[in-house]
C-alpha atoms as a PDB file:
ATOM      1  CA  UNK A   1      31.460 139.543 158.330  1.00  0.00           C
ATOM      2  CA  UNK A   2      33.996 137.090 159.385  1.00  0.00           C
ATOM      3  CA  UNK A   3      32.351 133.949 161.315  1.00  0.00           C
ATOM      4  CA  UNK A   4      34.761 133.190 164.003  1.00  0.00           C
ATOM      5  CA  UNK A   5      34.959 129.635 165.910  1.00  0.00           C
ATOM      6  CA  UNK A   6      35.055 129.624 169.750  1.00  0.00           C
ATOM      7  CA  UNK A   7      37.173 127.281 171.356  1.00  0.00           C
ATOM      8  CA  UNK A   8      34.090 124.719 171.783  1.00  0.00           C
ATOM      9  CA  UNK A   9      33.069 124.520 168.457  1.00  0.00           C
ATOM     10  CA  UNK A  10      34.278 121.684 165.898  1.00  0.00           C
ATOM     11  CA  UNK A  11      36.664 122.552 163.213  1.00  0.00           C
ATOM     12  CA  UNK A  12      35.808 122.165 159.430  1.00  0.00           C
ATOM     13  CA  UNK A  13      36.321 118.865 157.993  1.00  0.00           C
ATOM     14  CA  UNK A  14      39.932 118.902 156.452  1.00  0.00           C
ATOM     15  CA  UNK A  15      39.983 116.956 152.796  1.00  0.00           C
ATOM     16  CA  UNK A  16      41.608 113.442 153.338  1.00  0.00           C
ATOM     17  CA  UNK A  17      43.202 112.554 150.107  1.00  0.00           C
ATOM     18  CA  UNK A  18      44.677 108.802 150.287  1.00  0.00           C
ATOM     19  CA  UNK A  19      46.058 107.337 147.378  1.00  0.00           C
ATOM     20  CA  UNK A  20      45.338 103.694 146.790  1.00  0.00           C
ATOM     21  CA  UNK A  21      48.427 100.972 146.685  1.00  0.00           C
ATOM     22  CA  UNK A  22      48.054 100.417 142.759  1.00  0.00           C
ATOM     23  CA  UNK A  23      47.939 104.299 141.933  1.00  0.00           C
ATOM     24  CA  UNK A  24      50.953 104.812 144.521  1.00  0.00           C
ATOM     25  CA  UNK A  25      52.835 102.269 142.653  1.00  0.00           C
ATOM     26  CA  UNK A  26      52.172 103.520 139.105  1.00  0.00           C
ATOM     27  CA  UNK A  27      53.421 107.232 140.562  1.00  0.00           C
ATOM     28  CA  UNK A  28      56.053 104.995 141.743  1.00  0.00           C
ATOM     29  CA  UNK A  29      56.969 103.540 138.670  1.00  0.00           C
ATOM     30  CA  UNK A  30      56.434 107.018 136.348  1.00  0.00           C
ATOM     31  CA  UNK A  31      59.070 108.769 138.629  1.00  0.00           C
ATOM     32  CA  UNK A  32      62.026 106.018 138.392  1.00  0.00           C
ATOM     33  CA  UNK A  33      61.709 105.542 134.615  1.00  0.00           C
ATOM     34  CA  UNK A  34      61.527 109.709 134.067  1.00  0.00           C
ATOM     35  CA  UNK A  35      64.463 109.832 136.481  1.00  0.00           C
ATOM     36  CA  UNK A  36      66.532 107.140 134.476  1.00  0.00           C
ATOM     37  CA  UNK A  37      65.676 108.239 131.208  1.00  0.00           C
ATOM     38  CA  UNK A  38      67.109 111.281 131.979  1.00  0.00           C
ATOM     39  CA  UNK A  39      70.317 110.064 133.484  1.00  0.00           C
ATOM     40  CA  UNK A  40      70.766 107.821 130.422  1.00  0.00           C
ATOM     41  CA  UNK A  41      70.181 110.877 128.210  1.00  0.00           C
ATOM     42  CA  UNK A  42      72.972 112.914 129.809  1.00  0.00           C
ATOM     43  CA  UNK A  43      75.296 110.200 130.229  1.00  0.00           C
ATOM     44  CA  UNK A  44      75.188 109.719 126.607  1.00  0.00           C
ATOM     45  CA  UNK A  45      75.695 113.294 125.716  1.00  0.00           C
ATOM     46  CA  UNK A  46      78.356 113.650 128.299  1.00  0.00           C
ATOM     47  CA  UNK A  47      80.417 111.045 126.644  1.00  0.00           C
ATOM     48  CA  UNK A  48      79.912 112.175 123.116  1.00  0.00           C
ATOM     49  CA  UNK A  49      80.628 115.885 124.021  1.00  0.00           C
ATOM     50  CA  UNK A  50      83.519 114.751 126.202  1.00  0.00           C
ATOM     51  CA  UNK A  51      86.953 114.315 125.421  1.00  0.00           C
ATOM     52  CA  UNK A  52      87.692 110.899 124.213  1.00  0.00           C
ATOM     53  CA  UNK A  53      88.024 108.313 126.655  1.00  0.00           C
ATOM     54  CA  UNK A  54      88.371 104.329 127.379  1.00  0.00           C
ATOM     55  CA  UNK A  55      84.449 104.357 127.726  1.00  0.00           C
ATOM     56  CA  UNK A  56      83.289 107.096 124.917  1.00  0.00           C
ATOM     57  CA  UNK A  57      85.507 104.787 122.234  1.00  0.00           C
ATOM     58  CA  UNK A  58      84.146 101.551 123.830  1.00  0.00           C
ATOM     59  CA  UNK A  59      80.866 102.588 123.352  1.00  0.00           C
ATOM     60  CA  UNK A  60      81.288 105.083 120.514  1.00  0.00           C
ATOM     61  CA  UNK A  61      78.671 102.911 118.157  1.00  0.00           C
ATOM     62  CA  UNK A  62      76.091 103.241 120.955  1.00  0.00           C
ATOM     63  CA  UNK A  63      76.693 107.247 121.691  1.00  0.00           C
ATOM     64  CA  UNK A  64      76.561 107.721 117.853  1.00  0.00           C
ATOM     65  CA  UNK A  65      73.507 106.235 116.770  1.00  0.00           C
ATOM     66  CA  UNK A  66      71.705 108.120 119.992  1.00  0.00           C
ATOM     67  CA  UNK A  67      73.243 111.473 119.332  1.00  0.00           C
ATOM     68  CA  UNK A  68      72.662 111.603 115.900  1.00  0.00           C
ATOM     69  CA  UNK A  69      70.821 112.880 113.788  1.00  0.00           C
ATOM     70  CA  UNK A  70      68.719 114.877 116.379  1.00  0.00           C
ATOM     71  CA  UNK A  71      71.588 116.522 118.766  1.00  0.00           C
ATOM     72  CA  UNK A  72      74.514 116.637 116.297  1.00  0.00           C
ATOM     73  CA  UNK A  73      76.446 119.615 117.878  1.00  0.00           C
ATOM     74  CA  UNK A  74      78.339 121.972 115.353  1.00  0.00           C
ATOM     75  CA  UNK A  75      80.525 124.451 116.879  1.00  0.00           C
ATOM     76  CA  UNK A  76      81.310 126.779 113.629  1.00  0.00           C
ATOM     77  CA  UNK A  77      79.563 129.764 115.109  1.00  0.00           C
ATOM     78  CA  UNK A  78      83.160 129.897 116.638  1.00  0.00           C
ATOM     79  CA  UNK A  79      86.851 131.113 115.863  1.00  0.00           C
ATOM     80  CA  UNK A  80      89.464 129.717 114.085  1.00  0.00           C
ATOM     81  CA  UNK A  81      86.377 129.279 111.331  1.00  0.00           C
ATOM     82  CA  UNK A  82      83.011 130.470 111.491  1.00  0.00           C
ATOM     83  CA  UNK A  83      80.545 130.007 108.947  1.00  0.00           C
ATOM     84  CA  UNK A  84      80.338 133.168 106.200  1.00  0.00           C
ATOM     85  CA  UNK A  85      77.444 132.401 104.120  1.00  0.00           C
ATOM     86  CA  UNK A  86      73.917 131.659 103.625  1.00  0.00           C
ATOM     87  CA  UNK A  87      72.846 128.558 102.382  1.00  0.00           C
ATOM     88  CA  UNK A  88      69.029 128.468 100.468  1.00  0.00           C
ATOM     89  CA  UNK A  89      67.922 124.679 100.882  1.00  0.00           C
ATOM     90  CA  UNK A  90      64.713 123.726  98.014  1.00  0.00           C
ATOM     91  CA  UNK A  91      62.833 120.900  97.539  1.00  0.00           C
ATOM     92  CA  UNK A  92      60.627 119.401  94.714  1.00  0.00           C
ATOM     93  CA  UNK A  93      58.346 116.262  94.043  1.00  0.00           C
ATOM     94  CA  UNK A  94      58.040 113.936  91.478  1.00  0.00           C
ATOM     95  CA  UNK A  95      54.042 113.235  91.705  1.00  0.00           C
ATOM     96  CA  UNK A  96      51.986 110.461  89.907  1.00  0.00           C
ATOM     97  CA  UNK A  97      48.579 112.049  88.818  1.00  0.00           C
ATOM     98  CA  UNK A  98      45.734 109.459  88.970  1.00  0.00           C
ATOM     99  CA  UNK A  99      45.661 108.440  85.265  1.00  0.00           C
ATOM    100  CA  UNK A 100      49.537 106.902  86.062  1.00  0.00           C
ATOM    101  CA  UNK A 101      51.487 109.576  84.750  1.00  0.00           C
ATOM    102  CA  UNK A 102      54.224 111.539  86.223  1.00  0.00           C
ATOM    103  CA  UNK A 103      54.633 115.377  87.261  1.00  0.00           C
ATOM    104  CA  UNK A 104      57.515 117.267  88.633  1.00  0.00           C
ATOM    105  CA  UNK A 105      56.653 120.301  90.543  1.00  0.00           C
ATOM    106  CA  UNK A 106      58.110 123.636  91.417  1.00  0.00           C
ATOM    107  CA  UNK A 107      61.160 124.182  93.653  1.00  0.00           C
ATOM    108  CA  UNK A 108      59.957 125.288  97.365  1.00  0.00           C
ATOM    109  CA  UNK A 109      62.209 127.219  99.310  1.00  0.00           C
ATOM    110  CA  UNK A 110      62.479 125.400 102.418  1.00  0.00           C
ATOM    111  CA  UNK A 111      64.591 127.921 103.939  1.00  0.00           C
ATOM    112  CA  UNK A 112      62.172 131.316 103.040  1.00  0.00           C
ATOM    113  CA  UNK A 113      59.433 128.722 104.975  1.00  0.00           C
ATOM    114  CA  UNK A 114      61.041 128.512 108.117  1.00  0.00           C
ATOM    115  CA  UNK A 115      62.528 132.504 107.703  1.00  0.00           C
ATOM    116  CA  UNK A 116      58.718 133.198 107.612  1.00  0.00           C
ATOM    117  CA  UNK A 117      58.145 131.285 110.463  1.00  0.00           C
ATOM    118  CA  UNK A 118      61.338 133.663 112.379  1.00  0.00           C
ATOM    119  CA  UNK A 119      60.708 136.867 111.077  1.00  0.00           C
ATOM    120  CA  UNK A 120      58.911 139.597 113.997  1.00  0.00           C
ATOM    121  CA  UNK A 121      58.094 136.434 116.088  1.00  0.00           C
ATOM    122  CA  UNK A 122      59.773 137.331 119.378  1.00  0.00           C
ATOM    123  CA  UNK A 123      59.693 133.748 120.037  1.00  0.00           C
ATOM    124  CA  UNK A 124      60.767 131.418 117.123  1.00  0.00           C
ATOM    125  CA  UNK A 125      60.079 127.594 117.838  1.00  0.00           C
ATOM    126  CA  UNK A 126      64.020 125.596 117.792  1.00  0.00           C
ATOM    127  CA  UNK A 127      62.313 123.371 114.889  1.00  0.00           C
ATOM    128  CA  UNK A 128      62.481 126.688 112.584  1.00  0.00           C
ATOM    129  CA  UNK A 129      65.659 127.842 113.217  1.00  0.00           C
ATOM    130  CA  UNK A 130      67.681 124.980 113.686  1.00  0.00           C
ATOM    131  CA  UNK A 131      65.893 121.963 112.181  1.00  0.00           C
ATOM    132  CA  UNK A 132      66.740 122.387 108.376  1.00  0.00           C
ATOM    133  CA  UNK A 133      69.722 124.239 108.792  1.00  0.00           C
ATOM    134  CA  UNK A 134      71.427 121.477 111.022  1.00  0.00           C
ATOM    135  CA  UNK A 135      69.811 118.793 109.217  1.00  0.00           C
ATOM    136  CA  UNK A 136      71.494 119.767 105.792  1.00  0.00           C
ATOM    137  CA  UNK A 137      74.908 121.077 107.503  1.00  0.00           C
ATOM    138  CA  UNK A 138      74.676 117.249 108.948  1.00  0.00           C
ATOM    139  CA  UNK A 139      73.866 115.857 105.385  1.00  0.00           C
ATOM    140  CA  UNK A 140      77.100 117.597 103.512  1.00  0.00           C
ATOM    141  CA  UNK A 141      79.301 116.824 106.507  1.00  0.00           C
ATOM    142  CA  UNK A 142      78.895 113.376 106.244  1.00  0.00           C
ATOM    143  CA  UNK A 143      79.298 113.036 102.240  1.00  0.00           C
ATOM    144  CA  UNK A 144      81.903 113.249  99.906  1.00  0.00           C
ATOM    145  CA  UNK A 145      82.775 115.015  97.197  1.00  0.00           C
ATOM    146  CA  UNK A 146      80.925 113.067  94.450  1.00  0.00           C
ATOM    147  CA  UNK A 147      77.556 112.865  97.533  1.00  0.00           C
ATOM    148  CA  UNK A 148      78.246 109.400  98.205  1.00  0.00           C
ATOM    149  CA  UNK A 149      77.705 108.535 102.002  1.00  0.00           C
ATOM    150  CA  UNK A 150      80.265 108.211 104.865  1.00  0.00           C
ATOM    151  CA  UNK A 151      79.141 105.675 106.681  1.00  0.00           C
ATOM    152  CA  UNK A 152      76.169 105.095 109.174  1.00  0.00           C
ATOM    153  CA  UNK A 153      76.183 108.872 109.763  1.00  0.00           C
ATOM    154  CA  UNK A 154      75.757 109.530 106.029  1.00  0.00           C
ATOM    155  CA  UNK A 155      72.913 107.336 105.769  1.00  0.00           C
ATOM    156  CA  UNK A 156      70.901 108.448 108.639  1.00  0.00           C
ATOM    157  CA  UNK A 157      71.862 111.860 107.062  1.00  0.00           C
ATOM    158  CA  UNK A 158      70.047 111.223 103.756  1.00  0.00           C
ATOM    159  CA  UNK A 159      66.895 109.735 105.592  1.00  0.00           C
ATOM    160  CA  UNK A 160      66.988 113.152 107.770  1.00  0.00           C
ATOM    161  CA  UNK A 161      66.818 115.448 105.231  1.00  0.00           C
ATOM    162  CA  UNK A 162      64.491 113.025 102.886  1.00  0.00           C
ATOM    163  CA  UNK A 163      61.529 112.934 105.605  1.00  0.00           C
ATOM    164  CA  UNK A 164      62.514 116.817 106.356  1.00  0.00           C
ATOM    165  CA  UNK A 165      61.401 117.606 102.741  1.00  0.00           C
ATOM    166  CA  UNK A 166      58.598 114.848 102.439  1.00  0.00           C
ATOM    167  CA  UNK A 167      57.147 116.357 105.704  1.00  0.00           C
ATOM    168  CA  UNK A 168      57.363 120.217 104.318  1.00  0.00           C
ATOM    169  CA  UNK A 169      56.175 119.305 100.733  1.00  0.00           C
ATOM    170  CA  UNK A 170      53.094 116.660 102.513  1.00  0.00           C
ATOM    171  CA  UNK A 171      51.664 113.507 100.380  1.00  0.00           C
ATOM    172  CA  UNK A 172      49.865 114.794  97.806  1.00  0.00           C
ATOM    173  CA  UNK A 173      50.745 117.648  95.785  1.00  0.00           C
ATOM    174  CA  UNK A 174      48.749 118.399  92.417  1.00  0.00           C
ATOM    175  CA  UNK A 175      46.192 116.276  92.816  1.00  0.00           C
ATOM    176  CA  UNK A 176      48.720 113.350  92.538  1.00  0.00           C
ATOM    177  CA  UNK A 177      51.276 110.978  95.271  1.00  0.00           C
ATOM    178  CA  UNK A 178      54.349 111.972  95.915  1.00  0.00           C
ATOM    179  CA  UNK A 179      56.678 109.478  95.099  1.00  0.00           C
ATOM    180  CA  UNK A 180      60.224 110.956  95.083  1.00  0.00           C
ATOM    181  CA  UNK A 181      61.618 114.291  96.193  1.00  0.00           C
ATOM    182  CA  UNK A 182      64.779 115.525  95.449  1.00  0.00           C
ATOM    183  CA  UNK A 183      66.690 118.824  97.379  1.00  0.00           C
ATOM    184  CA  UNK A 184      69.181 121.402  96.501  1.00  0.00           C
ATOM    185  CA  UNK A 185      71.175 124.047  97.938  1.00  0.00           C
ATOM    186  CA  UNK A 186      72.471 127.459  97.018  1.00  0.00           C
ATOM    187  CA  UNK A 187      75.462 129.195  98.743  1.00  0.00           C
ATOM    188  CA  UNK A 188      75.682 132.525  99.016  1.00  0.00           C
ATOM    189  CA  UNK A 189      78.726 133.685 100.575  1.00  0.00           C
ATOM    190  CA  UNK A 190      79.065 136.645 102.639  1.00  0.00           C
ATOM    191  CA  UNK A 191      81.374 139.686 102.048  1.00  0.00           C
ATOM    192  CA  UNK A 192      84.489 140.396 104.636  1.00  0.00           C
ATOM    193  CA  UNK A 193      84.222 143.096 106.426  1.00  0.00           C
ATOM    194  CA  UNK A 194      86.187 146.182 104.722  1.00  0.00           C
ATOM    195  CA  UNK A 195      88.971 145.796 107.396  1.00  0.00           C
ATOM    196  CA  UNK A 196      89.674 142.153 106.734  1.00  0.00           C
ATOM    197  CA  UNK A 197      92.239 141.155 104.184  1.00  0.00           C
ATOM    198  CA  UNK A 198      90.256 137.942 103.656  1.00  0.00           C
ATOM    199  CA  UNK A 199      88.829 137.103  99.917  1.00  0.00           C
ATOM    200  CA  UNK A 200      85.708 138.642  99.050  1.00  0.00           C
ATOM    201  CA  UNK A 201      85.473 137.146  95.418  1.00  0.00           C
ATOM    202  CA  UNK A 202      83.716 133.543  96.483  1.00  0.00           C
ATOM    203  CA  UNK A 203      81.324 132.777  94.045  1.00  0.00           C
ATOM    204  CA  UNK A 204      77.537 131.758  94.319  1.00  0.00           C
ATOM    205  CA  UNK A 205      77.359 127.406  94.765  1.00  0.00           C
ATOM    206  CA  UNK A 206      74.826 125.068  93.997  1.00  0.00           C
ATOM    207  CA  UNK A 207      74.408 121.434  94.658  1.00  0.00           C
ATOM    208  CA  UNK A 208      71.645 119.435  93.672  1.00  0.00           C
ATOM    209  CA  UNK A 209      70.986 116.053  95.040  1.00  0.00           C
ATOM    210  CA  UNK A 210      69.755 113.250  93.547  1.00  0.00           C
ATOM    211  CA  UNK A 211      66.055 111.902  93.355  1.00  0.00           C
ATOM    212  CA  UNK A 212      64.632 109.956  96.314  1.00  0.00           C
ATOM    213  CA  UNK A 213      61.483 107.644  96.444  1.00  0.00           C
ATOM    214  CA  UNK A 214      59.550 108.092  99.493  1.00  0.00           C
ATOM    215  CA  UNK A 215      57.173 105.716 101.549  1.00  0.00           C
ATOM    216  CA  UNK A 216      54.129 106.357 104.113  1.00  0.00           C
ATOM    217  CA  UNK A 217      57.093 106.512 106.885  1.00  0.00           C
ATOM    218  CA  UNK A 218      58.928 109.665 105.536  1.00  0.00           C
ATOM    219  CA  UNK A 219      55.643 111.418 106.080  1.00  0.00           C
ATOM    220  CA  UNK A 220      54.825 110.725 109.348  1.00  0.00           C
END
């Protein structure tokens, strides 16, 4: 049964919800910093993704350090050169076992981890698909030849990559500390398709880096 109200009977109570002045001010406050974090996000993205200009090159150091490592862009999914091969990244540790001594363990295949991770999952997180792979396509285009570092991008590169592995391969391992890590890659290049008239006879690369100590903050 529906209980109707004549025209001389008093309304329900509505619900009065009044917001005091310091809670109105901190909703105040929360909504301009948001807003302007935001703004300052894509107005540094804009310039680094932009043509350069007066203002990108002015503040080029500024732009840089914000954009990378985290949203370094790489457009080689694209013509003139895409990329045509897989790249396996492992990682080991160097542990120290309670009595002092020292213990290397087995490679880990960073790569097969986050593959597992992709594999029938209809929807893989960014960190696994992107994460690693960007991180070490970051690391070898900002060294040279010999793995020496160009510049501030090549050292924010190496720390990258070094708390990537520390995080994967955790603090202890073998009933010891990790103390150093140390990473390597294998290249597998993939076959032309039969119609191209492109090389097919690229062989397998490795690169292995060198040792790195680690601290409490690479495994955070």
């Amino acid at each position: 049964m529906v209980e109707r109200h004549e025209a001389g009977d008093a309304l329900p109570p509505r619900l009065n919800v009044s917001w005091s002045r310091p809670a109105r001010l901190w909703l105040a406050t929360v909504i301009v910093v948001t807003a302007m974090a935001v703004i300052i996000h894509l107005l540094l993205l804009f310039l680094y993704l932009a043509p350069a200009n007066a203002i990108s090159k002015e503040h080029r150091e500024l732009v840089n350090s914000y954009v990378y490592p985290e949203f370094d862009q790489n457009w080689k999914l694209f013509a003139p050169n895409p990329l045509q091969g897989n790249i396996d990244v492992d990682a080991r540790a160097e542990v120290r076992m309670p009595d002092g001594s020292l213990r290397t363990s087995d490679w880990v295949s960073l790569t097969a981890q986050d593959l597992k991770e992709i594999r029938d999952n209809p929807a893989p997180s960014h960190a696994d698909q992107n994460l690693l792979r960007q991180a070490w396509d970051f690391y070898t285009r900002t060294h040279d030849a010999k793995g020496r570092p160009i510049g501030l991008q090549g050292q924010l590169a190496e720390v990258y990559v070094r708390r990537i592995a520390a995080g994967r391969l955790g603090p202890d391992l073998l009933g010891g500390q990790v103390v150093r890590v140390q990473l390597r890659s294998t290249y597998h290049p993939i076959a032309p398709p039969k119609w191209s008239d492109e090389n097919d006879e690229s062989p397998v690369t490795y690169q292995t880096l060198t040792w790195w100590p680690v601290s409490e903050e690479d495994f955070r």
